[in-house]
Structures are given as C-alpha cells and as structure tokens.
N, C-alpha and C. Protein backbone atom coordinates (compact mmCIF):
# COMPACT_ATOMS: atom_id res chain seq x y z
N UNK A 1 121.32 146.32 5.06
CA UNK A 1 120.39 147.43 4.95
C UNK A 1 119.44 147.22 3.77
N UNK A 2 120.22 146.65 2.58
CA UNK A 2 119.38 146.57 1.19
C UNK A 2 117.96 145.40 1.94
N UNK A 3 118.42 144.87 2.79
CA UNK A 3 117.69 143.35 3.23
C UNK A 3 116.31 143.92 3.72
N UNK A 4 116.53 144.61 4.60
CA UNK A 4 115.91 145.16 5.34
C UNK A 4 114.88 146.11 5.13
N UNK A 5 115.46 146.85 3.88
CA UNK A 5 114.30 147.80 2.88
C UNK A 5 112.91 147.09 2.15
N UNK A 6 113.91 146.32 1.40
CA UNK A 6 113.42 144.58 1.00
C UNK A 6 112.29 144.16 1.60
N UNK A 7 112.57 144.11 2.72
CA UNK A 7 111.77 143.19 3.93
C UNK A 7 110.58 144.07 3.86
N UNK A 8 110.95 145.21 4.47
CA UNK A 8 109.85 146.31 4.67
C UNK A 8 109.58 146.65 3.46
N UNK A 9 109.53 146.43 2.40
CA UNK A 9 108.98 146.97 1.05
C UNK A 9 107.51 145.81 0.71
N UNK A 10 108.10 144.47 0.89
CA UNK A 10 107.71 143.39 0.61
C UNK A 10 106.20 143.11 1.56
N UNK A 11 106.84 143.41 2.99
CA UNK A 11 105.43 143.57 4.15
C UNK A 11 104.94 144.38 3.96
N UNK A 12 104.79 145.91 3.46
CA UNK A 12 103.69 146.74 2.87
C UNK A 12 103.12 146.37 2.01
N UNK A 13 103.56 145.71 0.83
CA UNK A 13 102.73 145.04 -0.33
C UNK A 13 101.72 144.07 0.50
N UNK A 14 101.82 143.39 1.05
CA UNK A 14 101.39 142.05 1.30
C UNK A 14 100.65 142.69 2.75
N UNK A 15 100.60 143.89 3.29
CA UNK A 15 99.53 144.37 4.38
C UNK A 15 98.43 144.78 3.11
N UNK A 16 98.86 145.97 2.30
CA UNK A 16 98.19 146.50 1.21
C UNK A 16 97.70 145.06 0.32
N UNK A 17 97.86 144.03 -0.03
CA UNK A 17 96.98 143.19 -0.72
C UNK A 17 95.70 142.66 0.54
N UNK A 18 95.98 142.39 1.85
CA UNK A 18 95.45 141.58 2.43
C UNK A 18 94.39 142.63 3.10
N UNK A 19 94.60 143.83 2.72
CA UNK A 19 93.69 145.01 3.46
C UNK A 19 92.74 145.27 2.41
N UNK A 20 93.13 145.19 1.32
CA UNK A 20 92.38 145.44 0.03
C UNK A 20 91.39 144.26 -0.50
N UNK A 21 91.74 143.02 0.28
CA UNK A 21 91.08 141.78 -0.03
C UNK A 21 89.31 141.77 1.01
N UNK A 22 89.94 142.02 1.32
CA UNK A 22 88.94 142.22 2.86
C UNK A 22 87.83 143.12 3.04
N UNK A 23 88.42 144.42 2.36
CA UNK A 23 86.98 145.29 2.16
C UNK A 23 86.38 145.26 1.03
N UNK A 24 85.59 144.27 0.98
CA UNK A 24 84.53 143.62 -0.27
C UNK A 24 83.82 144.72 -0.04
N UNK A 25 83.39 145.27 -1.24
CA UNK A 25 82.36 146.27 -1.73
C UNK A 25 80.89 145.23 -2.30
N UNK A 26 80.06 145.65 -1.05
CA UNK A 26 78.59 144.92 -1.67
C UNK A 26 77.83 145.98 -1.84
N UNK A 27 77.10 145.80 -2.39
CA UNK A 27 76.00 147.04 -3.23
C UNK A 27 74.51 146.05 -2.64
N UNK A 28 73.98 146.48 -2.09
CA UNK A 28 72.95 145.76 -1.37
C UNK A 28 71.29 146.37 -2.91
N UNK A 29 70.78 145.64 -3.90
CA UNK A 29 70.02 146.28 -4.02
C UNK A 29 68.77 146.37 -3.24
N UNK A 30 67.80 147.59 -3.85
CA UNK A 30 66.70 147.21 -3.36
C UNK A 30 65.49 146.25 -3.97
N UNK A 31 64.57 145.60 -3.15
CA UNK A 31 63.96 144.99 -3.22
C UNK A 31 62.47 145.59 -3.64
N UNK A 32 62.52 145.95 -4.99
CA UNK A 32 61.14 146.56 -5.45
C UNK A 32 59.94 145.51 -5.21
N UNK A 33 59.97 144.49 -5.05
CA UNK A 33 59.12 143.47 -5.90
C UNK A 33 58.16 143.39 -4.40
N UNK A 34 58.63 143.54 -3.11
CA UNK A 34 57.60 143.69 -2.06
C UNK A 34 56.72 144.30 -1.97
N UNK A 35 55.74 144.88 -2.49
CA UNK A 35 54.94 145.64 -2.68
C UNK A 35 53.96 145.11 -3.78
N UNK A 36 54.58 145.00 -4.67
CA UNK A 36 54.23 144.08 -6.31
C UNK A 36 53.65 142.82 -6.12
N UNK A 37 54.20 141.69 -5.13
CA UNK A 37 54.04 140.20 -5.47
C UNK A 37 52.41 139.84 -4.25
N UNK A 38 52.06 139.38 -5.44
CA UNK A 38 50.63 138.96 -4.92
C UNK A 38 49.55 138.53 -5.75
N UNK A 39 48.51 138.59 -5.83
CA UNK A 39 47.37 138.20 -6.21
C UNK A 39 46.47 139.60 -7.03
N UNK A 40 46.01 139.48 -7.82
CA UNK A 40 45.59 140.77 -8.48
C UNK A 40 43.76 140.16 -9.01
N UNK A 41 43.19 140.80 -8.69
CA UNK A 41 41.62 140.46 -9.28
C UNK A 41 41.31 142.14 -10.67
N UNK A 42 40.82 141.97 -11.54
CA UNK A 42 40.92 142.74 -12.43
C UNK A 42 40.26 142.36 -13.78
N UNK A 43 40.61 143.64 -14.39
CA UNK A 43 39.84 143.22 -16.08
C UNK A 43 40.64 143.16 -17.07
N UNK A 44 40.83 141.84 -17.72
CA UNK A 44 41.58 141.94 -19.51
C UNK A 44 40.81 142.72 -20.29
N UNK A 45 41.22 143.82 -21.25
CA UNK A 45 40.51 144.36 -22.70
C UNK A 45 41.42 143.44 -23.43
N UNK A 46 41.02 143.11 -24.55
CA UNK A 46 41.62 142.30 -25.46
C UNK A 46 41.07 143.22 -26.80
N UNK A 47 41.80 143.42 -28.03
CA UNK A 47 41.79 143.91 -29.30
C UNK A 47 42.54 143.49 -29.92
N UNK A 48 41.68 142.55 -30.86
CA UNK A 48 42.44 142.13 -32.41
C UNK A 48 42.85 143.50 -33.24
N UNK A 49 43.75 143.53 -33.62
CA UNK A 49 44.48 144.81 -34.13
C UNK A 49 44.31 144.54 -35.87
N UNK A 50 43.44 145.41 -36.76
CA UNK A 50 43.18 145.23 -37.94
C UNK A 50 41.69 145.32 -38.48
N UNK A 51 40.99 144.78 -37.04
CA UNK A 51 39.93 144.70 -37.54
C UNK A 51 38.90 146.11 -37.77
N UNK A 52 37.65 145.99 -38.51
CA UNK A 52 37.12 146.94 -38.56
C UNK A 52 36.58 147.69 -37.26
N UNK A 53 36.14 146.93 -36.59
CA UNK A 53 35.22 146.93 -35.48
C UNK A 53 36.24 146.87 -34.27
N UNK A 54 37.26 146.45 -34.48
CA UNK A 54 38.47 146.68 -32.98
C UNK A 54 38.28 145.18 -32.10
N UNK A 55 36.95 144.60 -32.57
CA UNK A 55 36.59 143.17 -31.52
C UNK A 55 37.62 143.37 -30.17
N UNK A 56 36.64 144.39 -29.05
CA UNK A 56 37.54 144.34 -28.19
C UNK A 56 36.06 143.55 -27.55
N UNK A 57 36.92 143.11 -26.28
CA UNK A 57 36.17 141.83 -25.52
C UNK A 57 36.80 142.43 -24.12
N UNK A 58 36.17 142.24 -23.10
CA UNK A 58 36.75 142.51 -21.71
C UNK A 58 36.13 141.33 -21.03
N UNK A 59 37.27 140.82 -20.16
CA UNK A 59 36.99 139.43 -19.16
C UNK A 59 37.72 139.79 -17.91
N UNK A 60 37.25 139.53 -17.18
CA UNK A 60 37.30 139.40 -15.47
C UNK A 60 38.19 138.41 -15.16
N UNK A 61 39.40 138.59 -14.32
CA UNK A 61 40.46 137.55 -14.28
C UNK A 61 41.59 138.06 -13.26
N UNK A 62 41.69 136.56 -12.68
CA UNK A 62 42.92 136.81 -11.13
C UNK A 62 44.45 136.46 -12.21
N UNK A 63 45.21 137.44 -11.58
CA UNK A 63 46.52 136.76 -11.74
C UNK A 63 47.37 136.76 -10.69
N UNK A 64 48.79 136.45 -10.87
CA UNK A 64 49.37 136.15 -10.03
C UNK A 64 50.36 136.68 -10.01
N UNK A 65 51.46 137.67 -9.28
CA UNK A 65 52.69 138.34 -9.75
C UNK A 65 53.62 137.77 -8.72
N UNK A 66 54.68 137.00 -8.95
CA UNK A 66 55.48 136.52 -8.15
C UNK A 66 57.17 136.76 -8.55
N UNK A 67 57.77 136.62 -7.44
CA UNK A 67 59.22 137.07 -7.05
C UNK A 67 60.44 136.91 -8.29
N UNK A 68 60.69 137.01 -8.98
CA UNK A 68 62.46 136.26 -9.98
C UNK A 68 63.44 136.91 -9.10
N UNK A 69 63.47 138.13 -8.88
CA UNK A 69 64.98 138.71 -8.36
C UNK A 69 64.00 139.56 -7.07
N UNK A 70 64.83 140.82 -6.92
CA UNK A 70 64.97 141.98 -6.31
C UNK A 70 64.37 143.07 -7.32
N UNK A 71 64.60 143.05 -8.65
CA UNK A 71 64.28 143.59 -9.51
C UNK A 71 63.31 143.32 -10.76
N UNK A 72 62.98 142.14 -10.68
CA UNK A 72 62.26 141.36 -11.48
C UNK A 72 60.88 140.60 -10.97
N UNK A 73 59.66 140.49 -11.89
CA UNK A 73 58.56 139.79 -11.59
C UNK A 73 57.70 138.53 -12.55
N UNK A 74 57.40 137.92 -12.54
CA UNK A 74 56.67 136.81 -13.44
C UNK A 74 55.14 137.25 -13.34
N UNK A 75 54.23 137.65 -14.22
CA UNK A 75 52.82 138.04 -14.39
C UNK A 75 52.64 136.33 -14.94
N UNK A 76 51.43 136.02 -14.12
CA UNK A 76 51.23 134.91 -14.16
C UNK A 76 49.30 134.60 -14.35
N UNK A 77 48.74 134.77 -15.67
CA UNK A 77 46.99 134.93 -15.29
C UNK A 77 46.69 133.21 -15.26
N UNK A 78 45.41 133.59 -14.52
CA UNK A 78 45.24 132.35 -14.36
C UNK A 78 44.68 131.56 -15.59
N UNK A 79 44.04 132.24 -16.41
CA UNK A 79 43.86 131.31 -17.92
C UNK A 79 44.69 131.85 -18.59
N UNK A 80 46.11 130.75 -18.82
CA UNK A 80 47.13 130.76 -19.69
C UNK A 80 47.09 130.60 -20.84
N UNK A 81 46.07 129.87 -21.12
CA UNK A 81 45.52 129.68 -22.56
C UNK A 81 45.62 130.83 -23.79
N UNK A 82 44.43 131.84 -22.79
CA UNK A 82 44.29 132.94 -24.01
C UNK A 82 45.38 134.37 -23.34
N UNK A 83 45.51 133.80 -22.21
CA UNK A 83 46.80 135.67 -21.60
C UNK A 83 48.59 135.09 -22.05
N UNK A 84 49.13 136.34 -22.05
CA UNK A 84 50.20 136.21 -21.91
C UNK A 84 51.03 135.95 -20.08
N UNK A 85 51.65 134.60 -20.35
CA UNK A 85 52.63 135.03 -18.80
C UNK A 85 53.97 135.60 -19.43
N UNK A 86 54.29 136.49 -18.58
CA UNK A 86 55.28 137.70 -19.25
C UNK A 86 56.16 137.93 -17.86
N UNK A 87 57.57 137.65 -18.07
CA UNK A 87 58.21 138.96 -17.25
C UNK A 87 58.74 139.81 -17.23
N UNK A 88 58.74 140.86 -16.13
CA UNK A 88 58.69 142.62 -16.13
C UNK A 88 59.97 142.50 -15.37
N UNK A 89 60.62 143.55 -15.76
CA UNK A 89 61.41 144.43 -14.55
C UNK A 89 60.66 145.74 -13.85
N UNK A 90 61.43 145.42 -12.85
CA UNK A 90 60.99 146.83 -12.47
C UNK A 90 61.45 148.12 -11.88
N UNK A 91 60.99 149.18 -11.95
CA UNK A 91 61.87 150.45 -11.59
C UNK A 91 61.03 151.43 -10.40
N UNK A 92 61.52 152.13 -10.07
CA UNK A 92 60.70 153.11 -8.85
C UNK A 92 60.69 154.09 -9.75
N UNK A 93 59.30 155.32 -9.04
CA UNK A 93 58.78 156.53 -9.57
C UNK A 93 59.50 157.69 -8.38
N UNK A 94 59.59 158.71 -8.45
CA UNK A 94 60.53 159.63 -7.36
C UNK A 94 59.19 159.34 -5.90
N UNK A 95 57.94 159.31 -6.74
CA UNK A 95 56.72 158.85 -5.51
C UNK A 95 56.79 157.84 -4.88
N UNK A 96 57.69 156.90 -5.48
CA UNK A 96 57.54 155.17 -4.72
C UNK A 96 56.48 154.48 -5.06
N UNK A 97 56.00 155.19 -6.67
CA UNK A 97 55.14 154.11 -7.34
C UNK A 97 56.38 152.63 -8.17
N UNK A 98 56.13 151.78 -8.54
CA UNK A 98 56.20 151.13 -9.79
C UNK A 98 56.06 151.37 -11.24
N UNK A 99 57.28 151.09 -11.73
CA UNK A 99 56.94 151.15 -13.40
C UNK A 99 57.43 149.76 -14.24
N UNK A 100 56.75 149.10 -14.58
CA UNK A 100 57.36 148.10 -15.85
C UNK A 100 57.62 148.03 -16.54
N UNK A 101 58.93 147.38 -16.95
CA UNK A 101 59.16 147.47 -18.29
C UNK A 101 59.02 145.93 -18.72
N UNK A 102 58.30 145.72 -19.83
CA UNK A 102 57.88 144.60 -20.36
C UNK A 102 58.98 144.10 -21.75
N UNK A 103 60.20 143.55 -21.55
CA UNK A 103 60.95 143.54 -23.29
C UNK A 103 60.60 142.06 -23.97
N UNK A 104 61.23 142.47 -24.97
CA UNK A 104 60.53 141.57 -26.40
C UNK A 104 60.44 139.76 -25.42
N UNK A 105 59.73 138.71 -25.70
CA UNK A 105 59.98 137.44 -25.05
C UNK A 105 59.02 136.53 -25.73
N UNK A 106 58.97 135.84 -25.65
CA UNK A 106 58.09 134.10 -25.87
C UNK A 106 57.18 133.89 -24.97
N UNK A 107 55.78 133.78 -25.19
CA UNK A 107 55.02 133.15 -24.12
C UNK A 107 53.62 132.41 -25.17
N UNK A 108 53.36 130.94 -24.63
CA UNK A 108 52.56 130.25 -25.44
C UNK A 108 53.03 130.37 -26.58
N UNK A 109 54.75 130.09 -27.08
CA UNK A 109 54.56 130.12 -28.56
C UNK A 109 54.84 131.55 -29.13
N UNK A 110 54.31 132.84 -28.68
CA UNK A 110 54.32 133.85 -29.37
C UNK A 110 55.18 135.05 -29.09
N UNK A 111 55.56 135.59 -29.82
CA UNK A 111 56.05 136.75 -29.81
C UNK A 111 55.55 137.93 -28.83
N UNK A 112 55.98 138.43 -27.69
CA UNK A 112 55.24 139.70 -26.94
C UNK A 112 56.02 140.76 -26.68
N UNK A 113 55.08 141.67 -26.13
CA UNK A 113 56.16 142.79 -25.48
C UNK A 113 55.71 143.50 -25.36
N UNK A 114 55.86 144.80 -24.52
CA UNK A 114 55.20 145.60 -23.84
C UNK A 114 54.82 146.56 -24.78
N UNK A 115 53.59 147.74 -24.44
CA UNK A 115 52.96 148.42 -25.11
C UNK A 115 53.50 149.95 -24.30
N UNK A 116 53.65 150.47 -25.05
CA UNK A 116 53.71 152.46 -24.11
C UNK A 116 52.21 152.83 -23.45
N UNK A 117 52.69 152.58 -22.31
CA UNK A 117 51.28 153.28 -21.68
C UNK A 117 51.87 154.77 -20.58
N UNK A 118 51.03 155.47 -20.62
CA UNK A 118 51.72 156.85 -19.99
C UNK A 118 50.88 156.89 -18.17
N UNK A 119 52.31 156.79 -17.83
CA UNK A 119 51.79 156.73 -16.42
C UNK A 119 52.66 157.63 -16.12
N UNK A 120 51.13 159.09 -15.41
CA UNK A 120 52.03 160.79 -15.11
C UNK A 120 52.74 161.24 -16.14
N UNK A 121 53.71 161.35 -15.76
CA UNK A 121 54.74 161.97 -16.89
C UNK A 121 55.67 161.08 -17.19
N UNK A 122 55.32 159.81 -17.02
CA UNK A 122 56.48 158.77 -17.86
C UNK A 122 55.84 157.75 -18.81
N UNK A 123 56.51 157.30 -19.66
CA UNK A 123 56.15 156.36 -20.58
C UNK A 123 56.66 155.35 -20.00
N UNK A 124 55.81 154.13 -19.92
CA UNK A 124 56.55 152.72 -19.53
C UNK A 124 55.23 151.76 -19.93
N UNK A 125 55.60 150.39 -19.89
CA UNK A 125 54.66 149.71 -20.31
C UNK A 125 53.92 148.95 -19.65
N UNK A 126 53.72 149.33 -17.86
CA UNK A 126 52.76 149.34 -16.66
C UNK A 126 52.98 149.97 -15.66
N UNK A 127 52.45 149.57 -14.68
CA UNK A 127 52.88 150.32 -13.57
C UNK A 127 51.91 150.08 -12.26
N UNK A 128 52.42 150.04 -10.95
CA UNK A 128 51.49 149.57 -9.69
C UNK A 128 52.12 150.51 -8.91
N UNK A 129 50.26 150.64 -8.39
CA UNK A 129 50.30 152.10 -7.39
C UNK A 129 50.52 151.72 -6.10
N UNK A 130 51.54 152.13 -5.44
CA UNK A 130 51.44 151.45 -3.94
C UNK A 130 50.26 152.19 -3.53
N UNK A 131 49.96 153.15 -3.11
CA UNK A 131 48.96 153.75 -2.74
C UNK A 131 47.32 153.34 -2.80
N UNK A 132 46.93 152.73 -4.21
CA UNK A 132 45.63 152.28 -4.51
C UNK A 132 45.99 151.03 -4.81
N UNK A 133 47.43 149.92 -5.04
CA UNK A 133 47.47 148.90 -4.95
C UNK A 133 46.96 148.45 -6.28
N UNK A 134 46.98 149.13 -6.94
CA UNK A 134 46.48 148.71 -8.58
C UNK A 134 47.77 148.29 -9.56
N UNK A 135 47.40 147.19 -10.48
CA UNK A 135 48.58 147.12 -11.64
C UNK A 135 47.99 147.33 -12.83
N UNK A 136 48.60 147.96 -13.84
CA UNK A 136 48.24 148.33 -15.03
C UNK A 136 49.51 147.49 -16.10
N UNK A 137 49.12 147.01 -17.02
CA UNK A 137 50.23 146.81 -18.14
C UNK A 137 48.97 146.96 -19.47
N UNK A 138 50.62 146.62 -20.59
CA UNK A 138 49.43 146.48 -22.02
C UNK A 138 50.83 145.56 -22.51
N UNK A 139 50.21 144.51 -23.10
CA UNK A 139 51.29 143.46 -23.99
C UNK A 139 50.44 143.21 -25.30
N UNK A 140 51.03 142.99 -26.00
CA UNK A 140 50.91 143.08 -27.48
C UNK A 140 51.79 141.37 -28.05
N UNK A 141 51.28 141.10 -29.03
CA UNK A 141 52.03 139.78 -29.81
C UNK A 141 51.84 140.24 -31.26
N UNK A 142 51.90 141.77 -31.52
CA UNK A 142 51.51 142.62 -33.09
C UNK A 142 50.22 142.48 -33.80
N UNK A 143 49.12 141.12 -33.15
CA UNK A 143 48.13 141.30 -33.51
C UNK A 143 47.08 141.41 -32.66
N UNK A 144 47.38 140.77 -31.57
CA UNK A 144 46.23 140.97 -30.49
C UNK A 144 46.95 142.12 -29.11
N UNK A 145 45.99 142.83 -28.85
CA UNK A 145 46.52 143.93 -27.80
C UNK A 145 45.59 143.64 -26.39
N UNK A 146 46.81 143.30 -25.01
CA UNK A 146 45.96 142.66 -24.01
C UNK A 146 46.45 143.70 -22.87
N UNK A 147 45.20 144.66 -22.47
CA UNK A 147 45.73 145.25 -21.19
C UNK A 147 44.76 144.86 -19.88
N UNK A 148 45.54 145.38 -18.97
CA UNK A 148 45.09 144.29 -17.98
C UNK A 148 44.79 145.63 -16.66
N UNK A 149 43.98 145.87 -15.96
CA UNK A 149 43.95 146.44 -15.02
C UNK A 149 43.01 146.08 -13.61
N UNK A 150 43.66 146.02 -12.61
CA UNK A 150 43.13 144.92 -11.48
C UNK A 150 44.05 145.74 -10.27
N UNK A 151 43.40 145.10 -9.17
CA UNK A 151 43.50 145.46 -7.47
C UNK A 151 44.20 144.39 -6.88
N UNK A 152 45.33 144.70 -6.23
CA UNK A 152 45.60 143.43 -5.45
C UNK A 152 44.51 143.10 -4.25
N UNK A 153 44.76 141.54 -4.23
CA UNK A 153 43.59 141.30 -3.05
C UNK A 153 43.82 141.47 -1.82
C-alpha cells in the first residue's frame, strides 16, 4: 500500500512538472517602430549654447529612422558629420501618437542626449505624429542644441 501511495505521489509530481513545463508564458510585445521607420525630409535648428547672439542656423536635411527592436529606433541624418546619429526608445501616447526618449550616449565622439520638449501634456524628448506623420526631437552635446523637425516621405 505504502508502494502504491509512493507511486501515485511520485506520478502527480512528474504530471505537475511536465504540465508546468509546457505552458511557456510569452508576452508578445508590441511593435511601435512600424509607423516610425522610414525616411524623414525636414529642418535642423542648430544653437551654440553661450553665445550672445544664440548663432542659430537652420538646414534642410533627410534622415533616416530604422528598426533595433520592437521598441527601439536608430535616427540616422544623412550628414553625419555635423548631426547627431542617436538611438531612441519608444513609447505610445493613449492617442497612438509616439514619444521618445533619447538617454545619455556617444555619437561622433560626443556626449548627447535628449532635450525636454513638451508634446500635449507630456514631457519627452520627441515625438511622431501618426496622423501628420511628422518627427520632432531636440539632442543636445551641452553646447550645441540640435532640433530636428521633418515629414516622413
């Protein structure tokens, strides 16, 4: 009888491990970045930060926003020289806009990171409208301030 309890004690464990193995919990995220990844035509403001006069300069310029994750994007302008390439995460608005968050990173050498820009009632440091298809950011390297606003094509 003890055998037998045994037995049946032992085959519930071992149904209960092999039942528990099996229902893998996947968390499917979503895929913000469909909407985001593309081609952007638009304007840099650029401001040296200090100066008297602000030397802001505005230039006309394509960039490029392409895929890292589900949650993530690479801003990519096409003159690397004088822009930052930077990458964003990204988050949804309750509207099913875009918001970026830009954190501290390296690009050409320098120090960057996103600027507070107020989009509606949130602070974040860009943001793309599905609706008008526009991206907005502002990146900073503490002396030069580069915001960028453009249309996907």
């Amino acid at each position: 009888m003890k055998k037998i309890i045994a037995l049946a004690f032992t085959a519930t464990l071992f149904i209960a491990v092999i039942s528990s193995c099996s229902k893998k919990e996947t968390t499917l995220e979503k895929d913000y970045t469909t909407s985001v990844v593309g081609n952007y035509n638009g304007s840099y403001t650029d401001t040296t930060i200090g100066t008297s006069d602000n030397n802001i300069t505005e230039t006309n310029q394509t960039l490029s926003v392409t895929k890292i994750d589900n949650t993530h994007i690479k801003v990519t302008p096409s003159n690397t020289l004088d822009r930052y390439t930077f990458t964003a995460e990204l988050s949804e608005t309750t509207v099913g806009d875009l918001l970026l968050s830009i954190p501290y990173q390296t690009s050409n050498g320098e120090a960057i990171y996103g600027l507070p820009l107020v989009y509606g009632t949130v602070t974040t440091n860009g943001a793309y409208s599905v609706t008008s298809k526009k991206l907005y950011f502002i990146t900073t390297n503490s002396e030069d301030l580069q915001g960028f606003n453009g249309t996907k094509q």
